[in-house]
PDB file of N, CA and C in Angstrom:
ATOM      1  N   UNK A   1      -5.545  30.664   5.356  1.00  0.00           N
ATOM      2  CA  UNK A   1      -6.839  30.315   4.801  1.00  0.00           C
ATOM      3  C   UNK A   1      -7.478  31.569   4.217  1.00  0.00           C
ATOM      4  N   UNK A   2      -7.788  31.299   3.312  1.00  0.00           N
ATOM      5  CA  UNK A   2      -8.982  32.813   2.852  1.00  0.00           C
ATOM      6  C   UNK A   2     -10.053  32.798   2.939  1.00  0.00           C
ATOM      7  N   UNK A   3     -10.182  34.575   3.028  1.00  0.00           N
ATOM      8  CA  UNK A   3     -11.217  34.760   3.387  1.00  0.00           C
ATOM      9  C   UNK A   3     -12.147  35.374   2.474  1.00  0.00           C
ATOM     10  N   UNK A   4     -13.737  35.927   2.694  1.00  0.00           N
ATOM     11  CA  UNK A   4     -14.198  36.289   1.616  1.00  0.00           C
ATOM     12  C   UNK A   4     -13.783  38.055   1.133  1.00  0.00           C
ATOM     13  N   UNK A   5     -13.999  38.689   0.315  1.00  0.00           N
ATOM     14  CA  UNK A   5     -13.420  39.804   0.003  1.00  0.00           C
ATOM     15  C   UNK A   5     -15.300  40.638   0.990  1.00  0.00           C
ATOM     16  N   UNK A   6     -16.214  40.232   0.225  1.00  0.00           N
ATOM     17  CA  UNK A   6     -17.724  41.094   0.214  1.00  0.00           C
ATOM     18  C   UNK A   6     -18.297  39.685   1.118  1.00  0.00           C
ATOM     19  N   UNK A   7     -19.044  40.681   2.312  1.00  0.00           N
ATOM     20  CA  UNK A   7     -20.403  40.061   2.855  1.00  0.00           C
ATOM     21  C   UNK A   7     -21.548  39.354   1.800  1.00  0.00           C
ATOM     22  N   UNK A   8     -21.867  38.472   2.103  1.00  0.00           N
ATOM     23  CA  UNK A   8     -22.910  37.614   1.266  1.00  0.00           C
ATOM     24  C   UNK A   8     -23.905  38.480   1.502  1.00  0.00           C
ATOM     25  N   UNK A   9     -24.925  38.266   0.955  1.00  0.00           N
ATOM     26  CA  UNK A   9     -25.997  38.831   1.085  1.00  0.00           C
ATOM     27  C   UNK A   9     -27.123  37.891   2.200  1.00  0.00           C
ATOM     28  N   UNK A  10     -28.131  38.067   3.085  1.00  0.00           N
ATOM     29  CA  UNK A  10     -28.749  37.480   3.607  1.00  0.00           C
ATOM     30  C   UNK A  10     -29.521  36.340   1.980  1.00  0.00           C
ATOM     31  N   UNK A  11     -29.707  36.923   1.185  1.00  0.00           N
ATOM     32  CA  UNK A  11     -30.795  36.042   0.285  1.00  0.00           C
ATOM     33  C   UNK A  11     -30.133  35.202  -0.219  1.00  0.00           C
ATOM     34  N   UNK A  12     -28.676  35.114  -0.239  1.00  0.00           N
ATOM     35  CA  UNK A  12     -27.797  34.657  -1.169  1.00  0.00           C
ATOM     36  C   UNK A  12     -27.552  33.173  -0.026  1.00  0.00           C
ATOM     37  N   UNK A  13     -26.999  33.743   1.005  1.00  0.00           N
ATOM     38  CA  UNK A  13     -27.017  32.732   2.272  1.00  0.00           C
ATOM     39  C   UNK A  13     -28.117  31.776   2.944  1.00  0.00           C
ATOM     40  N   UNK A  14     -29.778  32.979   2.650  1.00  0.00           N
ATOM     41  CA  UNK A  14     -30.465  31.617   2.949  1.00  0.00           C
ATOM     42  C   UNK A  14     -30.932  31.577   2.055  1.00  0.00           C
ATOM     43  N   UNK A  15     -30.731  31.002   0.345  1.00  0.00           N
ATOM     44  CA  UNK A  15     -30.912  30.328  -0.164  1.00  0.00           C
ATOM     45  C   UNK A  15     -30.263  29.441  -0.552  1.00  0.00           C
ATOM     46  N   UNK A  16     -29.045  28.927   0.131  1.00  0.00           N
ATOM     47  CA  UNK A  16     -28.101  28.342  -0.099  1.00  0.00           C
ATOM     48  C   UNK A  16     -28.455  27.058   1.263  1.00  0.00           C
ATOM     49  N   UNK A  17     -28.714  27.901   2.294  1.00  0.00           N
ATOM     50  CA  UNK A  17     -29.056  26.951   3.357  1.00  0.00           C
ATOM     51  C   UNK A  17     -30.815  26.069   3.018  1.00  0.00           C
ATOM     52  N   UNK A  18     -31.297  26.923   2.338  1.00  0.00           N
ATOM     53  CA  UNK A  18     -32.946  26.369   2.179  1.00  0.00           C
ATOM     54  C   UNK A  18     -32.901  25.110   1.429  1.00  0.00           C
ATOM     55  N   UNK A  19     -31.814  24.468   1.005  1.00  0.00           N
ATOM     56  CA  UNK A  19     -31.890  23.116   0.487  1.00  0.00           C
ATOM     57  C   UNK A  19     -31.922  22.273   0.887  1.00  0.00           C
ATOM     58  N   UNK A  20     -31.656  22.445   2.681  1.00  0.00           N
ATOM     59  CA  UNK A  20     -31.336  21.167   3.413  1.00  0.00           C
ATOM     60  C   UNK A  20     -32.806  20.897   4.018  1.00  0.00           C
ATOM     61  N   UNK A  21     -33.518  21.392   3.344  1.00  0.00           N
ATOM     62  CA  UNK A  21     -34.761  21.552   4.815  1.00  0.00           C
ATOM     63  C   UNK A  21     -35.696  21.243   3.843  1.00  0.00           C
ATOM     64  N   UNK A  22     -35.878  20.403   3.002  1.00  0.00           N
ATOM     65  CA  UNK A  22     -36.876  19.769   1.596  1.00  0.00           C
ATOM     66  C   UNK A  22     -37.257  18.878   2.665  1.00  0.00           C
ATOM     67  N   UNK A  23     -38.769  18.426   2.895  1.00  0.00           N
ATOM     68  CA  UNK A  23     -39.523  17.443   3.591  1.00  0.00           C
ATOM     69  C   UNK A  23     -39.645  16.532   2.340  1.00  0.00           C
ATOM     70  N   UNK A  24     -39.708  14.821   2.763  1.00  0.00           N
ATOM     71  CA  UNK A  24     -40.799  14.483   2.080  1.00  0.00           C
ATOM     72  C   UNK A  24     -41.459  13.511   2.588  1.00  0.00           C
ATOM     73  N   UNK A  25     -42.789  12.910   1.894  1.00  0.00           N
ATOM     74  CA  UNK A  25     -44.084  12.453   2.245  1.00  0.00           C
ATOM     75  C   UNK A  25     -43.418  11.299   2.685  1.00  0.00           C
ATOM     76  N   UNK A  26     -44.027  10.425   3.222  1.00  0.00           N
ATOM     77  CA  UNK A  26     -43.422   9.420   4.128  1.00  0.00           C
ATOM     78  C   UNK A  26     -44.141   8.522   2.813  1.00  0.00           C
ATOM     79  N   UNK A  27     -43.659   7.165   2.743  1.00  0.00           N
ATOM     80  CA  UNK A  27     -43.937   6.151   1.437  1.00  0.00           C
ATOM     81  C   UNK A  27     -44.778   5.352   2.727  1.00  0.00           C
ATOM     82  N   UNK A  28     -46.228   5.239   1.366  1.00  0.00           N
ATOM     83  CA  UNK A  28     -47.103   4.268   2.178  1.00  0.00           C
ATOM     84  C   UNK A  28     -47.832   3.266   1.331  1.00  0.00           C
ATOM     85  N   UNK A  29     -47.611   2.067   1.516  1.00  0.00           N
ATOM     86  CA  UNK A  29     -47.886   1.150   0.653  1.00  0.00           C
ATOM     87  C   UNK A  29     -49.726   0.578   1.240  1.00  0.00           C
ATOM     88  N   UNK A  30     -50.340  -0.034   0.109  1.00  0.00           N
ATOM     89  CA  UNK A  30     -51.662  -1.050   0.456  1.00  0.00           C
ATOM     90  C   UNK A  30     -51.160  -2.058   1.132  1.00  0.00           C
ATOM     91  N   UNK A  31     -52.085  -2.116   2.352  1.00  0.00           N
ATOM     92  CA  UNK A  31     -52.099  -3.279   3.275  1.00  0.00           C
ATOM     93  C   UNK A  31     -52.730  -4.220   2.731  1.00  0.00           C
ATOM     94  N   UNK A  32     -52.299  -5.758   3.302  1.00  0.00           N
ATOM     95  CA  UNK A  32     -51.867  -7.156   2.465  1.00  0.00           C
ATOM     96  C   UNK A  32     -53.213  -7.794   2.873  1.00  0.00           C
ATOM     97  N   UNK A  33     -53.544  -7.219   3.757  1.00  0.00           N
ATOM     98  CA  UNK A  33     -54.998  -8.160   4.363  1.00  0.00           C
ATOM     99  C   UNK A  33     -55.835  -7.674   2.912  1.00  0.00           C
ATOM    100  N   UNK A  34     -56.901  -8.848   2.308  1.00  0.00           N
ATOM    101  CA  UNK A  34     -57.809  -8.642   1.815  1.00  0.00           C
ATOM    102  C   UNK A  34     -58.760  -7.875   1.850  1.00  0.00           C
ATOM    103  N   UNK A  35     -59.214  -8.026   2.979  1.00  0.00           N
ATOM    104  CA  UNK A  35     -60.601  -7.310   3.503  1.00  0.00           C
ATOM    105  C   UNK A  35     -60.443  -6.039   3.784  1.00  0.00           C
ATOM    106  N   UNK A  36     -59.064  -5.278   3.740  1.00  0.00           N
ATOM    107  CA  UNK A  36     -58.438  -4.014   4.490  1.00  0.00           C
ATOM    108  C   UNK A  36     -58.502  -3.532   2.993  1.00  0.00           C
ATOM    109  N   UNK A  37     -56.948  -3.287   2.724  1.00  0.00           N
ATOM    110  CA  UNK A  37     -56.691  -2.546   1.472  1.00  0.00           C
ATOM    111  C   UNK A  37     -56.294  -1.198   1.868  1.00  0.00           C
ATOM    112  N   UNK A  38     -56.378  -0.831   3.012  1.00  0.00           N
ATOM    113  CA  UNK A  38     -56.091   0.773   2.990  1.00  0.00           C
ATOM    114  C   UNK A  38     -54.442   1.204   2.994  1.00  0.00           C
ATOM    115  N   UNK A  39     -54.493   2.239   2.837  1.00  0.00           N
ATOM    116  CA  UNK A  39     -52.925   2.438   2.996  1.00  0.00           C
ATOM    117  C   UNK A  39     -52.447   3.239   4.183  1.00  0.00           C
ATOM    118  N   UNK A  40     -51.043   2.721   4.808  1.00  0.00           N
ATOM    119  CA  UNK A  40     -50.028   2.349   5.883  1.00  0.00           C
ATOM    120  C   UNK A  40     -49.199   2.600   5.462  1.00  0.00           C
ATOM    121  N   UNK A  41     -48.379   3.115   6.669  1.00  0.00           N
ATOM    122  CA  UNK A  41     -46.492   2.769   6.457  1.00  0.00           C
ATOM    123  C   UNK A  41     -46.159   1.120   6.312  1.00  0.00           C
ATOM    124  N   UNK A  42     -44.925   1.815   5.382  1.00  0.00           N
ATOM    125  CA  UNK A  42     -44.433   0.122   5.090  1.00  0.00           C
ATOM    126  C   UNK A  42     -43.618  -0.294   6.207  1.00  0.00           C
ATOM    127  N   UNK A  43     -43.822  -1.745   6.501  1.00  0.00           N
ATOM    128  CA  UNK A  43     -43.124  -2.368   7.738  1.00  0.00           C
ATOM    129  C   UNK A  43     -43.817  -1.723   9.178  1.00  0.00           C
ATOM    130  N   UNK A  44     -45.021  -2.027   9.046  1.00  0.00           N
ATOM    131  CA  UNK A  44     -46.003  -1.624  10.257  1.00  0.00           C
ATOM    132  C   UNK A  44     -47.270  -2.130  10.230  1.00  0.00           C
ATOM    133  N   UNK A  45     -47.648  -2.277  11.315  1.00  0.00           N
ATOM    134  CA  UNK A  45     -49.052  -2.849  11.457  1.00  0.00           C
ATOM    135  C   UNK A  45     -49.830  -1.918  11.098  1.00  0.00           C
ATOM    136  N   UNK A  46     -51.061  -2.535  10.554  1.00  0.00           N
ATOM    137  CA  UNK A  46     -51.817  -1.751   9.945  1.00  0.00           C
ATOM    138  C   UNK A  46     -52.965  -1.392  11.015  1.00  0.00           C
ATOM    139  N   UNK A  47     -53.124   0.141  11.241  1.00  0.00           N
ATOM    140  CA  UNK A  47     -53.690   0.755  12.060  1.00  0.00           C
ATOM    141  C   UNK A  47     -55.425   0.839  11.671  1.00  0.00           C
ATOM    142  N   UNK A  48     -55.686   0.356  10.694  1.00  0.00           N
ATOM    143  CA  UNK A  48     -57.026  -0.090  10.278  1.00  0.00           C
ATOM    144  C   UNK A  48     -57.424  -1.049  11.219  1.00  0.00           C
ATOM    145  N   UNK A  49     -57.045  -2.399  10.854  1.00  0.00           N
ATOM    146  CA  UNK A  49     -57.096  -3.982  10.926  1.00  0.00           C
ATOM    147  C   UNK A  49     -56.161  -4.420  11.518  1.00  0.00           C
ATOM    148  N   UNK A  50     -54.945  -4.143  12.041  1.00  0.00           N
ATOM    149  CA  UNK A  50     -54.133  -4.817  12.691  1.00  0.00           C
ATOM    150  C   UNK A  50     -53.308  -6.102  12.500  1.00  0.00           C
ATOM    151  N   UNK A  51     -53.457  -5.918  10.724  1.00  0.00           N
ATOM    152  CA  UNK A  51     -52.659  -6.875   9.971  1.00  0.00           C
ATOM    153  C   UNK A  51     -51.321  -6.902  10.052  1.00  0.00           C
ATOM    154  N   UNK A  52     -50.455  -7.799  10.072  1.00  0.00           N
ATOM    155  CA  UNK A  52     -48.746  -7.740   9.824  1.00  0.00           C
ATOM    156  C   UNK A  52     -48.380  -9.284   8.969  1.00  0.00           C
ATOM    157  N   UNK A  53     -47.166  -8.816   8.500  1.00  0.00           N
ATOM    158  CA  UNK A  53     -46.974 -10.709   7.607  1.00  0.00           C
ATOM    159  C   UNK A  53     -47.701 -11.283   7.532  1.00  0.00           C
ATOM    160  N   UNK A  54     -48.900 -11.331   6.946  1.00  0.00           N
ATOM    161  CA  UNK A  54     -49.614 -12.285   6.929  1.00  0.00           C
ATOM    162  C   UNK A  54     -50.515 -12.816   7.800  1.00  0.00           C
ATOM    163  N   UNK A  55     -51.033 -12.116   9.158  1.00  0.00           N
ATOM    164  CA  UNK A  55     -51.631 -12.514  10.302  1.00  0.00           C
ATOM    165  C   UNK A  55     -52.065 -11.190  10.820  1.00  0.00           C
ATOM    166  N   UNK A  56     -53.175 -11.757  12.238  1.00  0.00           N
ATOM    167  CA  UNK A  56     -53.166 -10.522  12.889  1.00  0.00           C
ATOM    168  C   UNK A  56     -53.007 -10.237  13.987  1.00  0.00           C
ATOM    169  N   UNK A  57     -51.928  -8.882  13.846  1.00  0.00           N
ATOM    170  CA  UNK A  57     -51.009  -8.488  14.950  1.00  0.00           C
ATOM    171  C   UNK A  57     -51.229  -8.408  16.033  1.00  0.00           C
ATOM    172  N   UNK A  58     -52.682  -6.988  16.313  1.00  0.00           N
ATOM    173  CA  UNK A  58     -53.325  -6.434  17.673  1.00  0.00           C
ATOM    174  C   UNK A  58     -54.528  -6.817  16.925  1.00  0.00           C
ATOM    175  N   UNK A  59     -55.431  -6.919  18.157  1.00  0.00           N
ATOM    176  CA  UNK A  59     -56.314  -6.359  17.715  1.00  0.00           C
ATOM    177  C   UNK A  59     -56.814  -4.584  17.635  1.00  0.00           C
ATOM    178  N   UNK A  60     -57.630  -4.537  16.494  1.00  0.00           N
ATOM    179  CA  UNK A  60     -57.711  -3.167  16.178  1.00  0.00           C
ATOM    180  C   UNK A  60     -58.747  -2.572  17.365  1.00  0.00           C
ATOM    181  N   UNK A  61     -58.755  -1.528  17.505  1.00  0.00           N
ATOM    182  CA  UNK A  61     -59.228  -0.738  18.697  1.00  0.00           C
ATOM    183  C   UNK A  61     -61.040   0.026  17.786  1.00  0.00           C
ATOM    184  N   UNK A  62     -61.725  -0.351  18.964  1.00  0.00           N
ATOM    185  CA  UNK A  62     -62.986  -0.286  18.444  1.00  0.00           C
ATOM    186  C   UNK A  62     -63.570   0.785  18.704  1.00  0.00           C
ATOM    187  N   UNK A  63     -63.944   1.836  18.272  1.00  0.00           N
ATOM    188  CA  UNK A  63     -64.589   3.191  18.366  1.00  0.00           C
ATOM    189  C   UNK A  63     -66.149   2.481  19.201  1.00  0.00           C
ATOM    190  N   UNK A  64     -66.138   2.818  20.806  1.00  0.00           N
ATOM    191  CA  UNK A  64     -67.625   2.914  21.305  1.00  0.00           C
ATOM    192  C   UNK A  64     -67.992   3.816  21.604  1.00  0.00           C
ATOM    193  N   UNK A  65     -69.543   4.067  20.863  1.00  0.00           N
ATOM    194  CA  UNK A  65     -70.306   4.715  20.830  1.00  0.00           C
ATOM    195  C   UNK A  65     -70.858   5.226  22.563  1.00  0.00           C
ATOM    196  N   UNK A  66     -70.759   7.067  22.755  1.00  0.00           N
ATOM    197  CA  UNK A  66     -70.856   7.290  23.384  1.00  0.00           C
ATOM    198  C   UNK A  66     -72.184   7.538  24.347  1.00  0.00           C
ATOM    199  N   UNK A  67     -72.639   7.149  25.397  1.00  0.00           N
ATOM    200  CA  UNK A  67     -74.033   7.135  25.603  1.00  0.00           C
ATOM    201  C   UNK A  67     -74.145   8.527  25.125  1.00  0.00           C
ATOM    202  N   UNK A  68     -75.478   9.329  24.982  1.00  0.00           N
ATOM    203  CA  UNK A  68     -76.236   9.926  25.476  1.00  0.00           C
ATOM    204  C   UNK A  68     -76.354  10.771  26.784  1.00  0.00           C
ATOM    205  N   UNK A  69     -76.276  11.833  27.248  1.00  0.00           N
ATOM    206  CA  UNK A  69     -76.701  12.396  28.509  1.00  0.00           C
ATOM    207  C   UNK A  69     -78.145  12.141  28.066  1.00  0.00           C
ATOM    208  N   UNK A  70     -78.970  12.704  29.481  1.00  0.00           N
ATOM    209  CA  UNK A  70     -80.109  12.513  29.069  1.00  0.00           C
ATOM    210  C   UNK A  70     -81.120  13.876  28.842  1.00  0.00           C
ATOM    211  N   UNK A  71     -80.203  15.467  29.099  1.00  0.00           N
ATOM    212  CA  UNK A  71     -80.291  15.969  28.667  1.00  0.00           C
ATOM    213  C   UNK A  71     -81.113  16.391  26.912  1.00  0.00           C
ATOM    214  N   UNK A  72     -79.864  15.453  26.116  1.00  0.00           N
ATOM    215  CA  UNK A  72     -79.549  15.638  24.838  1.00  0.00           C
ATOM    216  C   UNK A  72     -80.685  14.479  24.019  1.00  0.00           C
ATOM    217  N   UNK A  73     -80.880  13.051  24.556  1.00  0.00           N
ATOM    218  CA  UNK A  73     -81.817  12.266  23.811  1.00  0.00           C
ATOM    219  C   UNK A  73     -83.523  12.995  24.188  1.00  0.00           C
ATOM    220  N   UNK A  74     -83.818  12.878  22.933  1.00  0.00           N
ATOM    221  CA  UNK A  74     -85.290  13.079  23.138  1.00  0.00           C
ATOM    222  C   UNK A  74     -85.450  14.514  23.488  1.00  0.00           C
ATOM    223  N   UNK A  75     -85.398  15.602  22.527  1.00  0.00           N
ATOM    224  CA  UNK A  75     -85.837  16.755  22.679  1.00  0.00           C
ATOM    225  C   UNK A  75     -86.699  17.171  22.590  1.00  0.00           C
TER     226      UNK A  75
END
C-alpha cells in the first residue's frame, strides 16, 4: 500500500475534515390550525396550540401568573 512521500500540513488536513461538520437549520413549516399560524417542526405538535392532523393533541400549557410577595406590591 502507499504511502504519502510529505506530511500534510495541519491546514490542509483540517480543511479537508471541516466539511463534515456543516449544521443546518432544522425545516419548520406553518401550523394548520387557523387561529395558530406560527411556525413548528414538521410532523409535531404544535407547541403554541397543541394542534396535530387536524385536531387537538395536548392541551397547551398555560403560563400562570405569579403572585406577588407582599414585599414587592404596593411600594
Amino acid at each position: 500500500m502507499p504511502n504519502p512521500k510529505r506530511k500534510h500540513t495541519r491546514s490542509r488536513r483540517d480543511s479537508r475534515r471541516s466539511q463534515n461538520w456543516k449544521l443546518e437549520r432544522p425545516s419548520l413549516s406553518p401550523c394548520p390550525n387557523p387561529d395558530c399560524k406560527k411556525m413548528r417542526p414538521a410532523h409535531t405538535v404544535c407547541p403554541h396550540c397543541g394542534f396535530y392532523k387536524g385536531r387537538i393533541a395536548v392541551m397547551p400549557k398555560v403560563e400562570k401568573a405569579k403572585p406577588q410577595s407582599e414585599g414587592e406590591a404596593g411600594s
